[in-house]
C-alpha atoms as a PDB file:
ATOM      1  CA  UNK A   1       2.537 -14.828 -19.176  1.00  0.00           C
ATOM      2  CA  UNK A   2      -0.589 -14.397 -17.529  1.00  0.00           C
ATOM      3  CA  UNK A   3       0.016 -10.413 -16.317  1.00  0.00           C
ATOM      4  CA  UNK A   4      -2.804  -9.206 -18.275  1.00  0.00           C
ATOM      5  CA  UNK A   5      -5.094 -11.542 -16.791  1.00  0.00           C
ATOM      6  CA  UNK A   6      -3.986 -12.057 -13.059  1.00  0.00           C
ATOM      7  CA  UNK A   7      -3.016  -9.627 -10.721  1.00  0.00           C
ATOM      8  CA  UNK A   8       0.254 -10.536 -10.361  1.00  0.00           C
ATOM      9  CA  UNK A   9       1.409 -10.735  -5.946  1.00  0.00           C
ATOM     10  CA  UNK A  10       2.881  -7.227  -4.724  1.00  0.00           C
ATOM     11  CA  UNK A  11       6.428  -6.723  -3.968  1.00  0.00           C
ATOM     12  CA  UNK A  12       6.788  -8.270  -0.383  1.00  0.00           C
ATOM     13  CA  UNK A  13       3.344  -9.687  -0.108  1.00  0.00           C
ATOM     14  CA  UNK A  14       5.513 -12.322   1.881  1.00  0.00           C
ATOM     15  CA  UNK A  15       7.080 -10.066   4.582  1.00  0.00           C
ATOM     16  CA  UNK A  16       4.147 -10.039   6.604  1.00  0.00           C
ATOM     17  CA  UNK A  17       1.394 -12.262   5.270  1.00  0.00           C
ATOM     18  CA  UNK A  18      -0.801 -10.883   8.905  1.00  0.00           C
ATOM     19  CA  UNK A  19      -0.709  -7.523   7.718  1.00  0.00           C
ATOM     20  CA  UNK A  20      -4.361  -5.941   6.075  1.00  0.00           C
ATOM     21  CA  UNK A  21      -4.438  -5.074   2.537  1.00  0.00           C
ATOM     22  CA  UNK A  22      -4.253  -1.349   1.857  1.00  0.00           C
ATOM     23  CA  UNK A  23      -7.453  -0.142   1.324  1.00  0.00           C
ATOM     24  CA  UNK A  24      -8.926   0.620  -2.336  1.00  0.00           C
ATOM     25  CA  UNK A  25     -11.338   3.259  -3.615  1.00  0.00           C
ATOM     26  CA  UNK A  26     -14.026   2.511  -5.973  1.00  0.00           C
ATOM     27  CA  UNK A  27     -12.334   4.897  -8.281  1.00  0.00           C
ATOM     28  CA  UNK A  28      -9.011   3.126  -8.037  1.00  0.00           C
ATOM     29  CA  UNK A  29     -10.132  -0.722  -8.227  1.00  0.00           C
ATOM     30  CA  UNK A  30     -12.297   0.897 -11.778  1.00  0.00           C
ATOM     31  CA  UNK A  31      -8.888   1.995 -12.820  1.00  0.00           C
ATOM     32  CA  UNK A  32      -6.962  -0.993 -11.759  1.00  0.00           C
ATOM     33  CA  UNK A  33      -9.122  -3.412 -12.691  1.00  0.00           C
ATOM     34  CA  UNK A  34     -11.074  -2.338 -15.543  1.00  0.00           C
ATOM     35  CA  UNK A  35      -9.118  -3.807 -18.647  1.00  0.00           C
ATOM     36  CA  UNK A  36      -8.112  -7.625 -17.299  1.00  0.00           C
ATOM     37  CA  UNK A  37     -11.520  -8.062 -16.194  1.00  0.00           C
ATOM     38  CA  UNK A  38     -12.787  -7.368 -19.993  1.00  0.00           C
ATOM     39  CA  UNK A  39      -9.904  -9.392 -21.346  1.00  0.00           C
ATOM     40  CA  UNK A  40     -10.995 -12.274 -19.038  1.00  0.00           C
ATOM     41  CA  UNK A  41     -14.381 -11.843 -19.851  1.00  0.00           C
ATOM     42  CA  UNK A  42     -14.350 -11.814 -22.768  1.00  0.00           C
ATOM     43  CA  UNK A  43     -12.915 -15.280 -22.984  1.00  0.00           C
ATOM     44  CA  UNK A  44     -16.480 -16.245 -21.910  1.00  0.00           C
ATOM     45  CA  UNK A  45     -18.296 -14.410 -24.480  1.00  0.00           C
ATOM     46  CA  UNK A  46     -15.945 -14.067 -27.514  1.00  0.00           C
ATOM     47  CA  UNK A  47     -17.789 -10.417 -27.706  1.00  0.00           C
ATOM     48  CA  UNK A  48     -15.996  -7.600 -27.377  1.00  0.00           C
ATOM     49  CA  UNK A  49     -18.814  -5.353 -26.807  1.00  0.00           C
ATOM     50  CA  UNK A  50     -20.523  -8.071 -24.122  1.00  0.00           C
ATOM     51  CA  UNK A  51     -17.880  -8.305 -22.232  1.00  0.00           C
ATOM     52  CA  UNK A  52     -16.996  -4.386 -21.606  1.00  0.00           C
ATOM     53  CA  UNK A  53     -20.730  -4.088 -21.112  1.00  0.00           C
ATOM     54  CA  UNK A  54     -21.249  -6.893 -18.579  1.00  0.00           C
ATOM     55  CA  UNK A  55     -17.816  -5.503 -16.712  1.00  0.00           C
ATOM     56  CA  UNK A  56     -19.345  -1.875 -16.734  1.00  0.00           C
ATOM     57  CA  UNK A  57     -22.795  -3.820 -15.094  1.00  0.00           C
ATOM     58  CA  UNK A  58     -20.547  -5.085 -12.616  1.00  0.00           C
ATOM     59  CA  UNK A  59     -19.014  -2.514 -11.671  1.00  0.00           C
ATOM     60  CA  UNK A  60     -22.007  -0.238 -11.309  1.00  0.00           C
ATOM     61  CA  UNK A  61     -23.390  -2.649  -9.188  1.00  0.00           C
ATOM     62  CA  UNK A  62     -20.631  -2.487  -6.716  1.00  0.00           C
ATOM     63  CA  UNK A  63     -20.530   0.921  -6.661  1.00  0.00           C
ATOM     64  CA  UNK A  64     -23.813   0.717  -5.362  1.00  0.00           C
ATOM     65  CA  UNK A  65     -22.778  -1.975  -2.729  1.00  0.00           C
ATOM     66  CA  UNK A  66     -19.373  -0.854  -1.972  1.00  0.00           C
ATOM     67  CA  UNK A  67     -19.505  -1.810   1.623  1.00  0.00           C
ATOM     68  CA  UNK A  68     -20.473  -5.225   0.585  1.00  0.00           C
ATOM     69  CA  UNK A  69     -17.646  -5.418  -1.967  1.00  0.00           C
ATOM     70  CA  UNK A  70     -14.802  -4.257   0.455  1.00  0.00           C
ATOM     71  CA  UNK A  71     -16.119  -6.497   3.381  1.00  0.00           C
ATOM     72  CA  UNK A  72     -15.754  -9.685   1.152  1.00  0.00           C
ATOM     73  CA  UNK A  73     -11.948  -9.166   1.019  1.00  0.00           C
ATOM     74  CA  UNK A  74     -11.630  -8.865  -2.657  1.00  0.00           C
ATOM     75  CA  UNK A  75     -12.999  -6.102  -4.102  1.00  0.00           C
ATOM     76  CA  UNK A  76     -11.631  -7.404  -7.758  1.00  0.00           C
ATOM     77  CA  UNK A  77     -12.975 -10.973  -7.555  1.00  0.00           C
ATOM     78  CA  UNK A  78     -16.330  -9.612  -6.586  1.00  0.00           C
ATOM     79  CA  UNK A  79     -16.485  -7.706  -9.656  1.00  0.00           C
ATOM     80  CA  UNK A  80     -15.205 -10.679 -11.739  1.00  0.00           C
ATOM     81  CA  UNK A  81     -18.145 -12.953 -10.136  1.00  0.00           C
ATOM     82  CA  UNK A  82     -20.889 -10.787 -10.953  1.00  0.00           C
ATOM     83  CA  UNK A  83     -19.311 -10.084 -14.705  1.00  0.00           C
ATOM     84  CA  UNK A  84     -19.078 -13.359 -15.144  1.00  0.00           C
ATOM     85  CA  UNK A  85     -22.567 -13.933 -14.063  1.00  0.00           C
ATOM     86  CA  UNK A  86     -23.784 -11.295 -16.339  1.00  0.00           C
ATOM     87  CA  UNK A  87     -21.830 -12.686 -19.017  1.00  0.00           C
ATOM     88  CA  UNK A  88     -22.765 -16.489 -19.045  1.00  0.00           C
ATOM     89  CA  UNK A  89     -26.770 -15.580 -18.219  1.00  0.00           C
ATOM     90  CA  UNK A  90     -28.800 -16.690 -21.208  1.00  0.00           C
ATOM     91  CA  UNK A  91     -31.369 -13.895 -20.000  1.00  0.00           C
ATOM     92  CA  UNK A  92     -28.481 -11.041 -20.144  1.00  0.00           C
ATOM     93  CA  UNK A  93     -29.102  -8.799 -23.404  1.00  0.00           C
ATOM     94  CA  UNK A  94     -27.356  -5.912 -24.072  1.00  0.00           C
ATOM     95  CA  UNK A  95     -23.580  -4.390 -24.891  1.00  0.00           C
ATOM     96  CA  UNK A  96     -21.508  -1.370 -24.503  1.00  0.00           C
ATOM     97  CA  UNK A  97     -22.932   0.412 -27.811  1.00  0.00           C
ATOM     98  CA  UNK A  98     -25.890   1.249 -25.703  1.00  0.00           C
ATOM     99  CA  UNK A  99     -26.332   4.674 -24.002  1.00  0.00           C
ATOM    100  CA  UNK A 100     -23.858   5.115 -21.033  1.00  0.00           C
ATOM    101  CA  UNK A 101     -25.021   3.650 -17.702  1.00  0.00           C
ATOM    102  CA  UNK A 102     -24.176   4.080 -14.430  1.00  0.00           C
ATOM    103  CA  UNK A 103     -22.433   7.246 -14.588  1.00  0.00           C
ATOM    104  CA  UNK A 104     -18.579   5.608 -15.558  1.00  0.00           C
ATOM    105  CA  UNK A 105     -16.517   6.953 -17.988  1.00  0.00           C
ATOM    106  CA  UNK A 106     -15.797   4.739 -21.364  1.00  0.00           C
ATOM    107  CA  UNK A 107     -12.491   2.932 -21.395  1.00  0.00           C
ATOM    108  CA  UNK A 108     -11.122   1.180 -24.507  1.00  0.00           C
ATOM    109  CA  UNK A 109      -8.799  -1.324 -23.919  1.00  0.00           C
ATOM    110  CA  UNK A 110      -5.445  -0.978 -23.162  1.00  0.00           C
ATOM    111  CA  UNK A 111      -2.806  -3.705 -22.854  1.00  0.00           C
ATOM    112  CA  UNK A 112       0.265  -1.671 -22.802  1.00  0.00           C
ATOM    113  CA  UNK A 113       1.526   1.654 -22.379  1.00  0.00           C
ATOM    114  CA  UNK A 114       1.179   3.781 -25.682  1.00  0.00           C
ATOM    115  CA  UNK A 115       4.766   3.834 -26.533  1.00  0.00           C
ATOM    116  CA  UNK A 116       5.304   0.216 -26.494  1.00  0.00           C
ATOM    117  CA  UNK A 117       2.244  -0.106 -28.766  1.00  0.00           C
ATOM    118  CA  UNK A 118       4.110   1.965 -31.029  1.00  0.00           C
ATOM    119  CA  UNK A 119       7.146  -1.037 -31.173  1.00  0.00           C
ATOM    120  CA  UNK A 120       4.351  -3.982 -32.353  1.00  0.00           C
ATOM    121  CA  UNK A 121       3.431  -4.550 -35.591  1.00  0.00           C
ATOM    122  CA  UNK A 122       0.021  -3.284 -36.111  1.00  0.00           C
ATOM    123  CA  UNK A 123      -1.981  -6.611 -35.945  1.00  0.00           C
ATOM    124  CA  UNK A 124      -0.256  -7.953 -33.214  1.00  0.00           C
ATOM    125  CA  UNK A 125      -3.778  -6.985 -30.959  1.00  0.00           C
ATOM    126  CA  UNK A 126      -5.732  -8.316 -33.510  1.00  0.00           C
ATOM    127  CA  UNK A 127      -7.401 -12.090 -33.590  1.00  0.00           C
ATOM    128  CA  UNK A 128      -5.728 -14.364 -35.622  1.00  0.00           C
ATOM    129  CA  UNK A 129      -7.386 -17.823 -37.247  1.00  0.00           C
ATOM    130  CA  UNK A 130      -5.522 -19.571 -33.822  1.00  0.00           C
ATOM    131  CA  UNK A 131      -7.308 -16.855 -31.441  1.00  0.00           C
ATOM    132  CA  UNK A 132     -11.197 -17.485 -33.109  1.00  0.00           C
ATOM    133  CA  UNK A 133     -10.361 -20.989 -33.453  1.00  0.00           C
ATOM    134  CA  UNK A 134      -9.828 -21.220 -29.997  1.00  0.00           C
ATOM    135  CA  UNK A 135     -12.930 -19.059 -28.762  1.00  0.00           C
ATOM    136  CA  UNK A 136     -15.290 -20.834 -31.399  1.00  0.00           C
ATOM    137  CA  UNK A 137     -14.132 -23.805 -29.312  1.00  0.00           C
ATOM    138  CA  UNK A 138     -14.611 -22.046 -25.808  1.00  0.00           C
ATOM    139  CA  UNK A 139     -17.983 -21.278 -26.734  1.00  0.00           C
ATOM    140  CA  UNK A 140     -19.142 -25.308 -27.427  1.00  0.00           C
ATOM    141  CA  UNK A 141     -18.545 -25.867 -23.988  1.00  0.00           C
ATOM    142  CA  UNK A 142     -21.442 -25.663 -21.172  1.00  0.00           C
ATOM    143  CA  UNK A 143     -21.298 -22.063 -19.311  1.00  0.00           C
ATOM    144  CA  UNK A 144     -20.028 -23.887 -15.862  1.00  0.00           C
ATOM    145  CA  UNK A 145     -17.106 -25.922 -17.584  1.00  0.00           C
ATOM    146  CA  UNK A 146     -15.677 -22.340 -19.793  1.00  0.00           C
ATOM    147  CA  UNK A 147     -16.348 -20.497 -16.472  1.00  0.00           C
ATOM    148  CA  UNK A 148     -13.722 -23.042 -14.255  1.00  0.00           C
ATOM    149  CA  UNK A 149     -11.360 -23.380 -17.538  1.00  0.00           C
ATOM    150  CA  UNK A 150     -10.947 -19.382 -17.794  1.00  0.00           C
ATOM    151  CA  UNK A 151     -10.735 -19.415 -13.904  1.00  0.00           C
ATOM    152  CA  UNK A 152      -8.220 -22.193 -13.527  1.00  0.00           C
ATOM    153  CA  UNK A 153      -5.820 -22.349 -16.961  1.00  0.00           C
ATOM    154  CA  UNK A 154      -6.536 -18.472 -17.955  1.00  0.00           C
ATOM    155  CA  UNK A 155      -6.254 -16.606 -14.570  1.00  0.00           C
ATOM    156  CA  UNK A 156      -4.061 -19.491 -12.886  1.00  0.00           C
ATOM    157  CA  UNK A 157      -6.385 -19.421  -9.875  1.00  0.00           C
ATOM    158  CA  UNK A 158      -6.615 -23.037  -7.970  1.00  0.00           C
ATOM    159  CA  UNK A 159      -9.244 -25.409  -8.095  1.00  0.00           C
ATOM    160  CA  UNK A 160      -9.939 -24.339  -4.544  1.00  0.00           C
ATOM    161  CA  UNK A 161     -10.323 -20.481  -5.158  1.00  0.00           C
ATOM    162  CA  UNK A 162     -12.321 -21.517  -8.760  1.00  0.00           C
ATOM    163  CA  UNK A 163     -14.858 -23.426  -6.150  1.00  0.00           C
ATOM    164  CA  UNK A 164     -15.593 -20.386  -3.872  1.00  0.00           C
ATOM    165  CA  UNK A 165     -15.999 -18.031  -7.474  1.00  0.00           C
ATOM    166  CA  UNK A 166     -18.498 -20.242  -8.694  1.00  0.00           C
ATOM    167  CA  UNK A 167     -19.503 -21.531  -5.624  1.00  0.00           C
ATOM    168  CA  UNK A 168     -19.352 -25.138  -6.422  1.00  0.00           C
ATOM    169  CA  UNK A 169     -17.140 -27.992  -4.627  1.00  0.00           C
ATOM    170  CA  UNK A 170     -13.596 -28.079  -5.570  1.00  0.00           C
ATOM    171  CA  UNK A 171     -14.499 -31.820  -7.025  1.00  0.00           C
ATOM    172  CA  UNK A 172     -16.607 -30.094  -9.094  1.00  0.00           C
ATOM    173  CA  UNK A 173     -14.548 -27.286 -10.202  1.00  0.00           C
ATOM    174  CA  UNK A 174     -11.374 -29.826 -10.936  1.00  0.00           C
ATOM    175  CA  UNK A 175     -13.628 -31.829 -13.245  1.00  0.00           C
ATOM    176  CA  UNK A 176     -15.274 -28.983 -15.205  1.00  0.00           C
ATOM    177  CA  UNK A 177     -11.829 -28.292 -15.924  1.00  0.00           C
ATOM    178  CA  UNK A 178     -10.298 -31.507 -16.674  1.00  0.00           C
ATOM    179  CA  UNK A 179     -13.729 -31.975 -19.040  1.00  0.00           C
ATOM    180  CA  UNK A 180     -13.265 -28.901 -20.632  1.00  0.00           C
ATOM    181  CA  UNK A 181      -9.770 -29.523 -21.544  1.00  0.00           C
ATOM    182  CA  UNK A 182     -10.504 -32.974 -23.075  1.00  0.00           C
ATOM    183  CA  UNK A 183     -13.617 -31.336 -24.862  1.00  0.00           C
ATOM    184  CA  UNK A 184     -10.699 -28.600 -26.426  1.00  0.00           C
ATOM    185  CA  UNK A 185      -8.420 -31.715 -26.871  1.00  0.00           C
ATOM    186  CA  UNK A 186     -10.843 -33.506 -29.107  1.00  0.00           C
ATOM    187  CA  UNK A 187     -12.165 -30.488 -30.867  1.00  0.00           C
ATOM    188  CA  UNK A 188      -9.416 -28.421 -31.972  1.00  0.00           C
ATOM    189  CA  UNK A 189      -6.113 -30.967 -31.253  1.00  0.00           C
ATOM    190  CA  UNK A 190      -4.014 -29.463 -33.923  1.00  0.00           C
ATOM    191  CA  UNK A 191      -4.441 -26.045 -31.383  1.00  0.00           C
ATOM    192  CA  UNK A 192      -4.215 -27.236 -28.031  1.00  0.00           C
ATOM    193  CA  UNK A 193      -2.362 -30.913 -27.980  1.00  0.00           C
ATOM    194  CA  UNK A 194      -4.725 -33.941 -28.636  1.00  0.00           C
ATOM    195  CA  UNK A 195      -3.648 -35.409 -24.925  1.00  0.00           C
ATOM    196  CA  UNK A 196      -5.048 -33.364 -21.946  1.00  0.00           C
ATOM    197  CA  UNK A 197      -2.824 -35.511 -19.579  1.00  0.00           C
ATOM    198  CA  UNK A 198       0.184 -34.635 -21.568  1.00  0.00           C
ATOM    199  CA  UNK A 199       3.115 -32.351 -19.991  1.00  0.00           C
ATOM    200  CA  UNK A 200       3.084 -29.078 -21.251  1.00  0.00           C
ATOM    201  CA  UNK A 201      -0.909 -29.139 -22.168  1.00  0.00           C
ATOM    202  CA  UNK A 202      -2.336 -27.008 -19.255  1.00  0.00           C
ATOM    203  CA  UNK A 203       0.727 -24.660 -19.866  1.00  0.00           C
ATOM    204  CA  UNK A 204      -0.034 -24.443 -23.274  1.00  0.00           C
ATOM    205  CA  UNK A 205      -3.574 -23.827 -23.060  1.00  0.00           C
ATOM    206  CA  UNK A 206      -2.911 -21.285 -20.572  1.00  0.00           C
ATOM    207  CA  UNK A 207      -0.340 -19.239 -23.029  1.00  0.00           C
ATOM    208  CA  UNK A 208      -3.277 -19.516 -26.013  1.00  0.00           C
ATOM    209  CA  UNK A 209      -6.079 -18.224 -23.520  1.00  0.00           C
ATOM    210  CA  UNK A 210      -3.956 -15.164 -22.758  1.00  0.00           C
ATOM    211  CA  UNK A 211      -3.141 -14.313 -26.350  1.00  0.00           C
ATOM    212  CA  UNK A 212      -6.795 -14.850 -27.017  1.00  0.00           C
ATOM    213  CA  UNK A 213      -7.914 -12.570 -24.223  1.00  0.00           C
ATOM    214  CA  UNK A 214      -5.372  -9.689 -24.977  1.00  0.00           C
END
């Protein structure tokens, strides 16, 4: 369930794990990359328009440093680190209804090909009471702790990996995520399970973030 949010592993990404990744274009990663990077965003903003204008910043910026963004290995997460940035700064004003920056073309967001849209009842990609509940909640907790909790339970990336993004130890990372699941735990139980040690809770969580985020 989390295939709008994660890049999910190439067919045969196991044959030869020695072998480079194919390289990407600018254009291509923008195209790729563009609409799970707002969705996860935006789980750190609960703002539409921040987190499409904060991805946009992003990507403008590595644009302008592509040859910094390929030589770290992963072009995406790049991207995702300095959107994330932009979106958690309590200095960072601004949103996508401002003129156009950066030269990039305006993308709304699109979870699924058109003619599967056309097979969903019209407010299925709409928030329900569950989905604000749930970002309300997100938003109560510090930046650092919603920042490992998207990382770790909404893009499935390990405590390790969570770490390097936000360049903390992996002690650190595990317990802004255990804390910010007992925070969610006590605030909105009836949501999320009133026991973060319980089985099932992280999986849970995990499966409301996504619906949240699409």
């Amino acid at each position: 369930g989390r295939a709008a949010l994660a890049a999910a592993a190439p067919a045969g990404a196991d044959d030869d794990l020695d072998a480079e990744p194919p390289a990407v274009s600018f254009e291509e990663l923008y195209e790729t990359a563009h609409t799970r990077l707002v969705q996860q965003v935006f789980l750190l903003t609960a703002c539409r328009y921040r987190a499409v204008h904060c991805v946009r910043r992003a990507f403008g910026e590595a644009r302008r440093h592509w040859g910094t963004v390929v030589a770290s290995g992963s072009p995406e997460g790049w991207v995702r680190v300095r959107a994330c940035e932009l979106a958690l700064s309590p200095w960072h004003r601004g949103g996508a209804r401002r003129a156009r920056v950066w030269g990039l073309p305006y993308r709304r967001i699109k979870v699924r090909p058109a003619d599967e849209a056309q097979a969903v009842l019209p407010d299925h990609d709409r928030l329900t009471d569950r989905d604000r509940a749930l970002l309300k909640a997100l938003k109560q907790l510090s930046r650092p702790q919603r920042r490992a909790l998207v990382l770790h339970d909404g893009l499935g990336l390990p405590a390790a990996a969570v770490s390097v993004e936000a360049e903390s130890t992996q002690a650190a990372a595990e317990g802004r995520v255990w804390a910010a699941r007992t925070a969610l735990a006590q605030w909105v139980p009836e949501l999320v399970g009133p026991d973060p040690a319980a089985p099932g809770f992280a999986d849970g969580l995990s499966g409301l973030l996504h619906r949240a985020a699409v």
